[in-house]
Structure formats: C-alpha cells, structure tokens
C-alpha atoms as a PDB file:
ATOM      1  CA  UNK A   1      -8.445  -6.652 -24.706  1.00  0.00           C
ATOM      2  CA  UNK A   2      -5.031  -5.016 -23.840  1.00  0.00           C
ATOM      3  CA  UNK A   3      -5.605  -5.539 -20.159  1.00  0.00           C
ATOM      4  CA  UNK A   4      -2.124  -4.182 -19.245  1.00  0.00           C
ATOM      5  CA  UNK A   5      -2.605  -0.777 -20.789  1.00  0.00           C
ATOM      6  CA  UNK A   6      -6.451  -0.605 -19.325  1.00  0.00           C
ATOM      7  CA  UNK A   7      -4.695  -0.886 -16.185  1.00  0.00           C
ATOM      8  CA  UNK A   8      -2.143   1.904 -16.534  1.00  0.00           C
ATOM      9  CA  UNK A   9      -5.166   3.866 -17.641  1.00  0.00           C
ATOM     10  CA  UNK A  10      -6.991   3.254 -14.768  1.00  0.00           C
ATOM     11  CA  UNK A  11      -3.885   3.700 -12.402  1.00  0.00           C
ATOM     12  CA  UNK A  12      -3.364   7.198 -13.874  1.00  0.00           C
ATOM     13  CA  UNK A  13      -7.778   8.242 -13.447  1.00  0.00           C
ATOM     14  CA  UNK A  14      -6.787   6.647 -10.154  1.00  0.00           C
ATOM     15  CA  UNK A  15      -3.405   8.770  -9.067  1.00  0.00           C
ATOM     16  CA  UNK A  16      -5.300  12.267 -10.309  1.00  0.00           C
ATOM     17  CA  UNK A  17      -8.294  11.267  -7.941  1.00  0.00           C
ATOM     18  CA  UNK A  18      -5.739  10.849  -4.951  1.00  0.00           C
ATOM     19  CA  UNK A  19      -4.789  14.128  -5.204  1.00  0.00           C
ATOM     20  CA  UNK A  20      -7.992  15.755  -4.823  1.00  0.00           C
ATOM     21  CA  UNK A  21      -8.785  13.330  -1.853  1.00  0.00           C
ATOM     22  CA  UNK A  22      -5.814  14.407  -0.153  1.00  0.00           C
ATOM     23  CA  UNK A  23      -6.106  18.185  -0.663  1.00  0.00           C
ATOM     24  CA  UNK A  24      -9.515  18.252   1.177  1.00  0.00           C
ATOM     25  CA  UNK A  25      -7.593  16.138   4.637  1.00  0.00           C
ATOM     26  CA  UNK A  26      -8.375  18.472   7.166  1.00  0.00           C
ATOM     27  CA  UNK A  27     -11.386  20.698   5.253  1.00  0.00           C
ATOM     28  CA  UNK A  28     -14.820  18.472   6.025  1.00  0.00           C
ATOM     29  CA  UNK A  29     -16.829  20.199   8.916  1.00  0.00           C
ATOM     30  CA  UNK A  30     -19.095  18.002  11.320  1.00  0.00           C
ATOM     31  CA  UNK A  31     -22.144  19.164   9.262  1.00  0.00           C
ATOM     32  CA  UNK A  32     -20.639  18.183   6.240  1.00  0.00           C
ATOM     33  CA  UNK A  33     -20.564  14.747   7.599  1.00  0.00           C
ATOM     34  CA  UNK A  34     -23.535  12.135   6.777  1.00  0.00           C
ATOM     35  CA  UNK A  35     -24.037   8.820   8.677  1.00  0.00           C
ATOM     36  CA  UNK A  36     -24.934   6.119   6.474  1.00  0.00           C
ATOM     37  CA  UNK A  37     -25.027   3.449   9.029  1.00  0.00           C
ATOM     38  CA  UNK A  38     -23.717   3.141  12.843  1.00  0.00           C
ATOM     39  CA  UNK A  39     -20.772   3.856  12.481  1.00  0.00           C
ATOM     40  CA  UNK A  40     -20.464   4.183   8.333  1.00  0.00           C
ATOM     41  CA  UNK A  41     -19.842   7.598   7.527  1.00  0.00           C
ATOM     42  CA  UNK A  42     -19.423   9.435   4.486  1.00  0.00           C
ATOM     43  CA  UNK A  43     -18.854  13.337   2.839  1.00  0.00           C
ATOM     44  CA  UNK A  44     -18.619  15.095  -0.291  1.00  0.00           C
ATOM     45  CA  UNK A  45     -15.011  13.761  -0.704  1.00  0.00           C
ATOM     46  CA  UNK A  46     -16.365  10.237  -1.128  1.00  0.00           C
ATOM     47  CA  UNK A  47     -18.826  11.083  -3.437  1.00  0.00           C
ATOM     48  CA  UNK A  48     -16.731  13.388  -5.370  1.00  0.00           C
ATOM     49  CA  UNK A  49     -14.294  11.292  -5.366  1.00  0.00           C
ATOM     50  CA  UNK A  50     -16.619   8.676  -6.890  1.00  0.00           C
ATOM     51  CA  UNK A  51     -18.338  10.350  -9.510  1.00  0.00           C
ATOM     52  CA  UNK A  52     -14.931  11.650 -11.384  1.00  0.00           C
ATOM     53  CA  UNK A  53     -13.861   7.436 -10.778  1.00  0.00           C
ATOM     54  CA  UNK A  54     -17.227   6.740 -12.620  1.00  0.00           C
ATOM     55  CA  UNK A  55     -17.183   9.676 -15.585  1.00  0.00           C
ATOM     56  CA  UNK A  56     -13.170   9.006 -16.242  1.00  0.00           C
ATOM     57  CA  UNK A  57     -14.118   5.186 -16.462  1.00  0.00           C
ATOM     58  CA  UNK A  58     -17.280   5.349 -18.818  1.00  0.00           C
ATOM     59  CA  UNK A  59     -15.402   6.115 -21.778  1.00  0.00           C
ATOM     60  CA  UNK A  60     -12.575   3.008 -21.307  1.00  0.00           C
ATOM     61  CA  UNK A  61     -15.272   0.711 -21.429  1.00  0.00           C
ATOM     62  CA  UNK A  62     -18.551   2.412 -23.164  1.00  0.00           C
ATOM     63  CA  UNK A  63     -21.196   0.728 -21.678  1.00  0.00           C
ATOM     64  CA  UNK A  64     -20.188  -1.297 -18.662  1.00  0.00           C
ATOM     65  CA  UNK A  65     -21.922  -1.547 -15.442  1.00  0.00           C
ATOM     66  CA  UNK A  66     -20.798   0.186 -12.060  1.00  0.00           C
ATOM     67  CA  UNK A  67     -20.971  -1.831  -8.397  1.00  0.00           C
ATOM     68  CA  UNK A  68     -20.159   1.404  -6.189  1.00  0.00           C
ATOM     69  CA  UNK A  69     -20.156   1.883  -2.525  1.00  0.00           C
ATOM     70  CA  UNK A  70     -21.421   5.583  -2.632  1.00  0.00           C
ATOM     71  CA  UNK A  71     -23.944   4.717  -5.847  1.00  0.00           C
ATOM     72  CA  UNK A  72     -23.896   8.113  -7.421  1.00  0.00           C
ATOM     73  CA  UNK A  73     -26.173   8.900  -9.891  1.00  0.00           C
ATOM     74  CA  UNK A  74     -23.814   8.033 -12.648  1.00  0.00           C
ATOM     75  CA  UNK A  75     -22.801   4.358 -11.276  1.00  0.00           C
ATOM     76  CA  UNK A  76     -25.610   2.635 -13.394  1.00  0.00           C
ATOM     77  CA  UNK A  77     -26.254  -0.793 -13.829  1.00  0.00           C
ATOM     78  CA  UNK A  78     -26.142  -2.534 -17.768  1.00  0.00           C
ATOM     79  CA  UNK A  79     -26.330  -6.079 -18.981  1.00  0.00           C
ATOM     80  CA  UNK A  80     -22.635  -5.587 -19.894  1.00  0.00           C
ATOM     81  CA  UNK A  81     -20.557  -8.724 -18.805  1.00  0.00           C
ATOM     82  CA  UNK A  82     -17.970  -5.438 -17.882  1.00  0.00           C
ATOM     83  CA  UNK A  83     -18.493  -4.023 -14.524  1.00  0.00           C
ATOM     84  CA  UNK A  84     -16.135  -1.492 -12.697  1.00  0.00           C
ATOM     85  CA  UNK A  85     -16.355  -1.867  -8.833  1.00  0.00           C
ATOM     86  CA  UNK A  86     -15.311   1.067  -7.087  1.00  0.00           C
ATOM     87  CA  UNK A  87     -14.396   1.922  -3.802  1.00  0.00           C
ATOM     88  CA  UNK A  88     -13.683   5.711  -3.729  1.00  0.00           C
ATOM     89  CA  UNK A  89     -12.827   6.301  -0.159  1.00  0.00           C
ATOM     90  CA  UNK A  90     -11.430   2.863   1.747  1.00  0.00           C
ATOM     91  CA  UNK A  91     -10.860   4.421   5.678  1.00  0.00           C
ATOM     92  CA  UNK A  92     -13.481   6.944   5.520  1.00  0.00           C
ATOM     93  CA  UNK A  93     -13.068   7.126   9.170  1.00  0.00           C
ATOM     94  CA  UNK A  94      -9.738   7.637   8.973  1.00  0.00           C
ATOM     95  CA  UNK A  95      -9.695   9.870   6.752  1.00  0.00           C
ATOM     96  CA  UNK A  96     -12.319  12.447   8.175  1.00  0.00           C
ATOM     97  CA  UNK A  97     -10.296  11.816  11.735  1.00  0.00           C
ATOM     98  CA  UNK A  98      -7.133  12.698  10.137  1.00  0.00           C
ATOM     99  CA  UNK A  99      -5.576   9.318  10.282  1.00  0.00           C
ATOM    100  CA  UNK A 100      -2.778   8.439   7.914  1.00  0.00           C
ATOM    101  CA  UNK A 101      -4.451   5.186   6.100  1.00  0.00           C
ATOM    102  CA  UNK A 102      -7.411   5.427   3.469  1.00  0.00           C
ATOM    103  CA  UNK A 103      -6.896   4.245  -0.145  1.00  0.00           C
ATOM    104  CA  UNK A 104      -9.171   4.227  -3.424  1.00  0.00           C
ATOM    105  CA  UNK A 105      -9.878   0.797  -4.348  1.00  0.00           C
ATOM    106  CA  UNK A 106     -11.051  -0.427  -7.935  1.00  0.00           C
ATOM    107  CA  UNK A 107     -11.738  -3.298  -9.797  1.00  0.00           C
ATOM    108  CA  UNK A 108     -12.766  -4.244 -12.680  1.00  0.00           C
ATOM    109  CA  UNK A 109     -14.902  -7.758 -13.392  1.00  0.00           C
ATOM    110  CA  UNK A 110     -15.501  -9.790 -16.712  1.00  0.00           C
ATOM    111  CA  UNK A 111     -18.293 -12.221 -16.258  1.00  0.00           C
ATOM    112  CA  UNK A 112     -17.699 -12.211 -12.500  1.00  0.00           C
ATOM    113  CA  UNK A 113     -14.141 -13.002 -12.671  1.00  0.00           C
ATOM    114  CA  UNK A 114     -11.595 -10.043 -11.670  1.00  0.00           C
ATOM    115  CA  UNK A 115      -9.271  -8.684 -14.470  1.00  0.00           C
ATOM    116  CA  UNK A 116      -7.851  -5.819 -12.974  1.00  0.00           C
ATOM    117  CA  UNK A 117      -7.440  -4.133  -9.465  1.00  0.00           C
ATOM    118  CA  UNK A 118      -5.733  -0.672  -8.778  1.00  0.00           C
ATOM    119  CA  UNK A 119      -5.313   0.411  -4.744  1.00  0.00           C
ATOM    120  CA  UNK A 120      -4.023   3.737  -4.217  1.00  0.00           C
ATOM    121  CA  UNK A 121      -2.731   4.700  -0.526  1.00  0.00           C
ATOM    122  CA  UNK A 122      -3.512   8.048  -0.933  1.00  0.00           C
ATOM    123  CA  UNK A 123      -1.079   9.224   1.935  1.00  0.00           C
ATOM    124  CA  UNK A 124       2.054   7.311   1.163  1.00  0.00           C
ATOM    125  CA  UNK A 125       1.241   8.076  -2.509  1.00  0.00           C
ATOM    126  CA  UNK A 126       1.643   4.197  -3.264  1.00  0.00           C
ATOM    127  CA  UNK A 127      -0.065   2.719  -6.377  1.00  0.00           C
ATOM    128  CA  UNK A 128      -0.426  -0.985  -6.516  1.00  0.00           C
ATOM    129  CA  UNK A 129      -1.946  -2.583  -9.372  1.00  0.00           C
ATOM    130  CA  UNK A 130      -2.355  -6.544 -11.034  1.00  0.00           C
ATOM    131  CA  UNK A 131      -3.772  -7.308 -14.339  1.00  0.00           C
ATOM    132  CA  UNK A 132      -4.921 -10.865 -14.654  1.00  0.00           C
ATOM    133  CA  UNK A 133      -1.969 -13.203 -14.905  1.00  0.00           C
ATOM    134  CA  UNK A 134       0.337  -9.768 -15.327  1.00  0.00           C
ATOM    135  CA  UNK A 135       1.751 -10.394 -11.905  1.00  0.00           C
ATOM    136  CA  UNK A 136       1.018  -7.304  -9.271  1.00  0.00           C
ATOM    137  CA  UNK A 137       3.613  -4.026  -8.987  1.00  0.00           C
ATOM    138  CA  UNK A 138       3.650  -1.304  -6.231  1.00  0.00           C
ATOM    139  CA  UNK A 139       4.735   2.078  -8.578  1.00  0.00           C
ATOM    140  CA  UNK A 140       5.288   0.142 -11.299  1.00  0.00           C
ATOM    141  CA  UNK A 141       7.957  -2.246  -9.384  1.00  0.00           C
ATOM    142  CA  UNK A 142       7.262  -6.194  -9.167  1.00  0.00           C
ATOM    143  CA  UNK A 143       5.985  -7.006  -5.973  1.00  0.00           C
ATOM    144  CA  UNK A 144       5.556 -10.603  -3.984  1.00  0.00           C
ATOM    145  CA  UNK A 145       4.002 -11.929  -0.571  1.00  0.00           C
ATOM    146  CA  UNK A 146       5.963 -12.490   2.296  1.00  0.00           C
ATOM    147  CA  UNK A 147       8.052 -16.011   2.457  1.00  0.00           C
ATOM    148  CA  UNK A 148       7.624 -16.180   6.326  1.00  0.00           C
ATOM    149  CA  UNK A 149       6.316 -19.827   7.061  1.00  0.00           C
ATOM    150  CA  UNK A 150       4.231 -19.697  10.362  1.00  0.00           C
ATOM    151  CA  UNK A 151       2.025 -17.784  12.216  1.00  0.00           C
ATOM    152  CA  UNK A 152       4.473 -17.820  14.636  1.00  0.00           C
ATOM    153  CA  UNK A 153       6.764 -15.223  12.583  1.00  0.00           C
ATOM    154  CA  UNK A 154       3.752 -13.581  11.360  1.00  0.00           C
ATOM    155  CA  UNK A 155       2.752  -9.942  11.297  1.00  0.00           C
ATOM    156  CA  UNK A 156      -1.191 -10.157  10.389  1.00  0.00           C
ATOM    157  CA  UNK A 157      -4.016  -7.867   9.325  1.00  0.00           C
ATOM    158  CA  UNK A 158      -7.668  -7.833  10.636  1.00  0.00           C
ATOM    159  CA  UNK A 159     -10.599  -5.606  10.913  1.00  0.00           C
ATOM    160  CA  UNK A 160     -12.660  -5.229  13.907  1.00  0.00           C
ATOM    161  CA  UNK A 161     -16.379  -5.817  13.698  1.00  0.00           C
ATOM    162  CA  UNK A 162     -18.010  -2.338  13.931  1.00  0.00           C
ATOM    163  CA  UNK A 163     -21.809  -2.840  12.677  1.00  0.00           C
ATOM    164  CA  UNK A 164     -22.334  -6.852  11.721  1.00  0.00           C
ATOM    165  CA  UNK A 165     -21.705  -9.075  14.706  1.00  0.00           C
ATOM    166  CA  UNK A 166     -22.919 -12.088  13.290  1.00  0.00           C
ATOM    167  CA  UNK A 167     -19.495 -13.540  12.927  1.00  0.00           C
ATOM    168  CA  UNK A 168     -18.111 -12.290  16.537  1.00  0.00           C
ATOM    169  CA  UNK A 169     -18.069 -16.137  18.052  1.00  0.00           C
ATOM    170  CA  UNK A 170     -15.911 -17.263  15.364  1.00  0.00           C
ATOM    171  CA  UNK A 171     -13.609 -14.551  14.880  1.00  0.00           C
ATOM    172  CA  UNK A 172     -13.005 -13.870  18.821  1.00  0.00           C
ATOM    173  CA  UNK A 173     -11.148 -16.603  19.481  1.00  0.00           C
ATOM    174  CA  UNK A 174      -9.420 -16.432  16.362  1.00  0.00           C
ATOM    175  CA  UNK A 175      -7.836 -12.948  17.647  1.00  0.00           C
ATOM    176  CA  UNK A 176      -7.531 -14.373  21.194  1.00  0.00           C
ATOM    177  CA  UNK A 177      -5.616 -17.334  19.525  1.00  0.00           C
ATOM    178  CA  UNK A 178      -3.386 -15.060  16.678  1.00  0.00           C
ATOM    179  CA  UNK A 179      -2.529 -12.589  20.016  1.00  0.00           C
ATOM    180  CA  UNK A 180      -0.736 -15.465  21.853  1.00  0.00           C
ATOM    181  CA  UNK A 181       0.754 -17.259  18.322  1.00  0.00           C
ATOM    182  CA  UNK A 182       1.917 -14.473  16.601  1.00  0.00           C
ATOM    183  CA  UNK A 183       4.757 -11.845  15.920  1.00  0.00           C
ATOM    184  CA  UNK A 184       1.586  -9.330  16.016  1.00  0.00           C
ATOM    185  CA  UNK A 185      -1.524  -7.783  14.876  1.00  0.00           C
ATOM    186  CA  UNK A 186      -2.695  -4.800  13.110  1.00  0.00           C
ATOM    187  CA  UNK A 187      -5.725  -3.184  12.577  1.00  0.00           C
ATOM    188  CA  UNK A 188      -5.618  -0.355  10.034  1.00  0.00           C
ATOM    189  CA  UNK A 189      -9.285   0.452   9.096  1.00  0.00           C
ATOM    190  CA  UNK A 190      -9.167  -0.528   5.143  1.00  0.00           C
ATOM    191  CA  UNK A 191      -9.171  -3.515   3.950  1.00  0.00           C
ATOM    192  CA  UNK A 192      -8.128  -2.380   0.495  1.00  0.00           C
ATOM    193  CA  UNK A 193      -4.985  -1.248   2.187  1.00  0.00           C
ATOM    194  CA  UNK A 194      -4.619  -4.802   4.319  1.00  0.00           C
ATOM    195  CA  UNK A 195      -4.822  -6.467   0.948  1.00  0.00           C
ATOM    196  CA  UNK A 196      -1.985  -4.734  -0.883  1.00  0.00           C
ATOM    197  CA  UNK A 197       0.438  -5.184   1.887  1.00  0.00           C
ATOM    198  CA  UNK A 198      -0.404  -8.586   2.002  1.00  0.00           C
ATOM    199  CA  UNK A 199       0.502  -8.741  -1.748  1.00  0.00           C
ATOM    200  CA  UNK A 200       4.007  -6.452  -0.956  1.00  0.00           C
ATOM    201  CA  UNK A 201       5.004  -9.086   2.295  1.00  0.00           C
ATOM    202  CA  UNK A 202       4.388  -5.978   4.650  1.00  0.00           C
ATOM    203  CA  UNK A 203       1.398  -8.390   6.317  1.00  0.00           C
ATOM    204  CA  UNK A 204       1.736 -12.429   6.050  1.00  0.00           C
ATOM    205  CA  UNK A 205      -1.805 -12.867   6.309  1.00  0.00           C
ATOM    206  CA  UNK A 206      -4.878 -11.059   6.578  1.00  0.00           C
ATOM    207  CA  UNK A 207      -8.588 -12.103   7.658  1.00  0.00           C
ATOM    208  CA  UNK A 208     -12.182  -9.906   8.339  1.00  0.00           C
ATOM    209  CA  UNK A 209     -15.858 -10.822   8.243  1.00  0.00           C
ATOM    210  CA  UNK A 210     -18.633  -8.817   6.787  1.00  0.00           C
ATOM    211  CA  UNK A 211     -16.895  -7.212   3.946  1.00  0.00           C
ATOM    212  CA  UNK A 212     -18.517  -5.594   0.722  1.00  0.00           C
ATOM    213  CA  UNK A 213     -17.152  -6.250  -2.992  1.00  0.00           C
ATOM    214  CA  UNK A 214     -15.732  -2.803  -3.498  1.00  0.00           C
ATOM    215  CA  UNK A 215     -13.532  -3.605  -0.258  1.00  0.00           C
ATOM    216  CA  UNK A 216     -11.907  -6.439  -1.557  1.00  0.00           C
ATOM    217  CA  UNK A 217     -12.494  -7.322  -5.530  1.00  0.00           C
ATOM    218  CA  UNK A 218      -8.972  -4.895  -6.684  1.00  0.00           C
ATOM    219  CA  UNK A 219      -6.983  -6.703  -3.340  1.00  0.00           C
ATOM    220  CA  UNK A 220      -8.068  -9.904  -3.478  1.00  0.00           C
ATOM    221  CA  UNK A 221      -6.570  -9.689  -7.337  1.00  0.00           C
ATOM    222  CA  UNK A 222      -3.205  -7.878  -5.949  1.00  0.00           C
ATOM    223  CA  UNK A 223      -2.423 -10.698  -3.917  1.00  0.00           C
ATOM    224  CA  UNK A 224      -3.519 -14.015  -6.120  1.00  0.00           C
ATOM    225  CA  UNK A 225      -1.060 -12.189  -8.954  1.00  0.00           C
ATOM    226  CA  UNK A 226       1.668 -11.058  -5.924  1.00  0.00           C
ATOM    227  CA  UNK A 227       1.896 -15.238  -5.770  1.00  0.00           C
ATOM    228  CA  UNK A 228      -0.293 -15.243  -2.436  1.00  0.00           C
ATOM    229  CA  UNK A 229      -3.817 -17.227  -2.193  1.00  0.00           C
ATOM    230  CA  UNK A 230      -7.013 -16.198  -0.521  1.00  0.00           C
ATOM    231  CA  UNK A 231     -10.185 -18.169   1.167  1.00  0.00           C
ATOM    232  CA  UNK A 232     -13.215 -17.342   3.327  1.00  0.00           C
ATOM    233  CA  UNK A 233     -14.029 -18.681   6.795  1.00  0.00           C
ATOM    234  CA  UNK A 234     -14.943 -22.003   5.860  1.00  0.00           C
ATOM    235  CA  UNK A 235     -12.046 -22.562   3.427  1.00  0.00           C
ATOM    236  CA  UNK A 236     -13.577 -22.216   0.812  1.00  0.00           C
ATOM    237  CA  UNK A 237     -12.686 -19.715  -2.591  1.00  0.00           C
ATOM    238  CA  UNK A 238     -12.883 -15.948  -1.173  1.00  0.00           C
ATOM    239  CA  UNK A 239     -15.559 -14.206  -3.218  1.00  0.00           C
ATOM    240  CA  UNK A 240     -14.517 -11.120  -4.403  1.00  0.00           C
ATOM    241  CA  UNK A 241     -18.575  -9.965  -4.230  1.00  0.00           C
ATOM    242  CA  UNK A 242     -17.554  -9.731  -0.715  1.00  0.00           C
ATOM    243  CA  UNK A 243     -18.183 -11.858   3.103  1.00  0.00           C
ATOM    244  CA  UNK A 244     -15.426 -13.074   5.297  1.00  0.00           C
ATOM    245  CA  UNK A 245     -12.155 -13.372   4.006  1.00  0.00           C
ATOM    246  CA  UNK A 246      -8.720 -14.584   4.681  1.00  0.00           C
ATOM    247  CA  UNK A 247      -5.942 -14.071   3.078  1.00  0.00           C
ATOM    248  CA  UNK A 248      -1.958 -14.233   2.868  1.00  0.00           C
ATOM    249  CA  UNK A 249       1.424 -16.344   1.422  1.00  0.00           C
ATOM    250  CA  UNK A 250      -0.352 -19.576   0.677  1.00  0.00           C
ATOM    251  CA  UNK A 251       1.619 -20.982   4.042  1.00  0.00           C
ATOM    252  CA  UNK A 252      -0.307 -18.316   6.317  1.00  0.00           C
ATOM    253  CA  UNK A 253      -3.473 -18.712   4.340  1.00  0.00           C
ATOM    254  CA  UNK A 254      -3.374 -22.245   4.645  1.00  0.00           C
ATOM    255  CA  UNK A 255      -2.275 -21.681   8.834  1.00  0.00           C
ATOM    256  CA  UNK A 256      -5.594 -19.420   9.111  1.00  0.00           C
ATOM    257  CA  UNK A 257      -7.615 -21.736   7.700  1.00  0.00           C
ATOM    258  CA  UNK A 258      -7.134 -24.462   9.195  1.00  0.00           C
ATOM    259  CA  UNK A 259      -7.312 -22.233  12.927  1.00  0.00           C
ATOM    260  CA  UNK A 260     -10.759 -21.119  11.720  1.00  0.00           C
ATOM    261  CA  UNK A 261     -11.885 -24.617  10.529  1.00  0.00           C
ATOM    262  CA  UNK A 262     -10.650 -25.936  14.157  1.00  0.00           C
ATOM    263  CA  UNK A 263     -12.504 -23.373  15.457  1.00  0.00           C
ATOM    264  CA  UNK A 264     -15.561 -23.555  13.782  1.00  0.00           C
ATOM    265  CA  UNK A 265     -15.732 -27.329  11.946  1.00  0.00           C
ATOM    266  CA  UNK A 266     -17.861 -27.628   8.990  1.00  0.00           C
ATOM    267  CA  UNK A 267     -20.437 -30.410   8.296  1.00  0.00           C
END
C-alpha cells in the first residue's frame, strides 16, 4: 500500500470538509444544539461533517471498518484489519461558542497499529499529516518537536477534566506542580490540536486523562513521526484506542513521566 499518496488523499477529503465546518461558525441556533453527555455537545455540523469523512473514505479502502465519535449511520463496523477513526469536530465547544480552536482529526489503523493521521485546524487552515515512518509535515512542510530540555523552559498542553473525574487525584497535583515548574500552561479544548503542536515544537509536552481513540489515534502518530515519544500515566505505551496520555520531545515526555510516577508510584 502507497501509504504516502492515501495520505494526501485523505488530507485533500479532509481540507474540503474544513471548509464546510467553517462556513456554518456562527449559524447553529440553541435548538439546533443536542447534549450528548454533561457537558458533550454536538450539532448537525458534526454529523455532517462526519458522514461526508465516512462516504469520501469508503471508496479508498472498500470495505474497512469506521471507529467514529458521532457513529452515523454509515460508520459501520467489518472484520477488515482496515479501520478509519474519525473525529469530525475536535472543540465542539469551541466551535459552537465561537472560539478560534477545533480541528478534524483522522486516523487510519492496520491491525491496531496507526498508519496514517491527518489534523486539520480548521481556523488557521493548517493541515498536519504523518504516514508511518514518512516523518510528519504541517502544509506539506517537514515538521519536528521542540528541542527545549526541561520542564522548566516548557510551554505544555493539558485538558481539564469536564465529565470523568476518576483521574482528578493524580492529575491535580500534577497541574499544581507544572504551574510552579514551568514556562506555562495551556488549555485549548482539543486534544487533536494539543497533539499537532506538540509534533510542530509549539507545546514541549502535552498530558490529559479520559480521552477517546478518535481524540488521539491521527496525533499520537503526528508526533512519534515529528521525532517526539508518547506514554500514559503509568509510563507505559500511550494507546491510541484512547485513556490518559502524555506526550512531548522524548526529554519532556520522559520529565512528565517520571512527575506522574512520583506522584502516583506503581506496584
């Protein structure tokens, strides 16, 4: 499989998409807006959005499965060792609030191993893509992670717990910690989006809990091929399928996870 022109294929489904997201900014009314959760929200954009991901990816790969956060009636599940994992909306939130940072995210998986991730930051207009072992490129330039060598320098990504708390102990005094031993912290709202600019060297490092594949599967590719490296809370390999995640330039990475182990020390 040509995995570089797949990717340029999927980048291009992926660009057209953005511009329909970003011509209905500003047009979804209240009643237009569905809660799937506390505080999960989604519209027609989102699953617009989704099912031309889902009908302009069928015919790429004829008979691979779909992992899709929206699960339109076209995402369907096959025994295909293929399977496209799409995020068609990352920053839902921000998006229906008018805030400049929501991306579409996707992936796609042979035999559970990622082979290709596109992120599109639909505002900026920025297209970053990695194929496996392809290296990773923001609009088609070659991109790395940052060289900075502590958290001390460090600009770093998180996302705040909003509906699983499960994790809060842990990653409290993480924050507490990274707020008094850092350059800074950011909180954007999509963690496709934290992932690429970990992979450009906007971020150093990045790290959230409770995450879903379709978050993380194209970003967590981004930044292994950007020459970064990725783990979960307990330090071991960050599963694209989704959890708690950390990731950054392989000195940061290594810097968060050795604060979380010291925080929370494994058996």
């Amino acid at each position: 499989m040509d995995l570089e022109w797949l990717t340029t294929q999927v980048a291009g489904l992926v660009r057209e998409t953005g511009i329909f997201i970003a011509a209905e900014l500003g047009k979804v009314a209240n009643d237009q807006i569905e809660i799937k959760d506390k505080n999960s929200l989604v519209s027609y954009v989102d699953k617009t959005a989704e099912q031309w991901l889902v009908k302009g990816l069928k015919p790429l790969l004829p008979g691979a499965s779909f992992m899709t956060e929206e699960e339109t009636d076209q995402a369907q599940k096959t025994s295909s060792p293929y399977t496209w994992i799409i995020d068609p909306l990352d920053g839902t939130t921000n998006f229906l609030h008018q805030l400049p940072c929501f991306a579409i995210s996707v992936a796609l998986a042979y035999n559970n191993e990622i082979q290709i991730g596109v992120v599109l930051e639909v505002n900026r207009g920025e297209l970053f893509k990695a194929w496996k072992g392809g290296g990773a490129y923001l609009n088609n330039k070659p991109i790395r992670v940052s060289d900075t060598p502590t958290l001390d320098d460090a600009l770093i990504a998180t996302g705040f717990p909003y509906l699983d708390f499960s994790h809060f102990d842990v990653y409290l005094p993480v924050f507490n910690h990274l707020l008094r031993n850092c350059r800074g912290i950011r909180r954007w709202g999509a963690a496709a989006v934290d992932l690429v600019y970990v992979a450009c060297g906007r971020f150093d490092g990045f790290f959230e809990g409770s995450l879903n594949a379709w978050d993380v599967a194209a970003g967590l590719l981004i930044v292994e091929e950007a020459g970064g490296s990725s783990c979960d809370f307990n330090g071991g390999n960050a599963q694209w399928f989704g959890g708690k995640v950390i990731a950054g330039n392989k000195q940061i990475n290594q810097e968060l996870k050795n604060l979380f182990l010291t925080i929370q020390p494994q058996p």
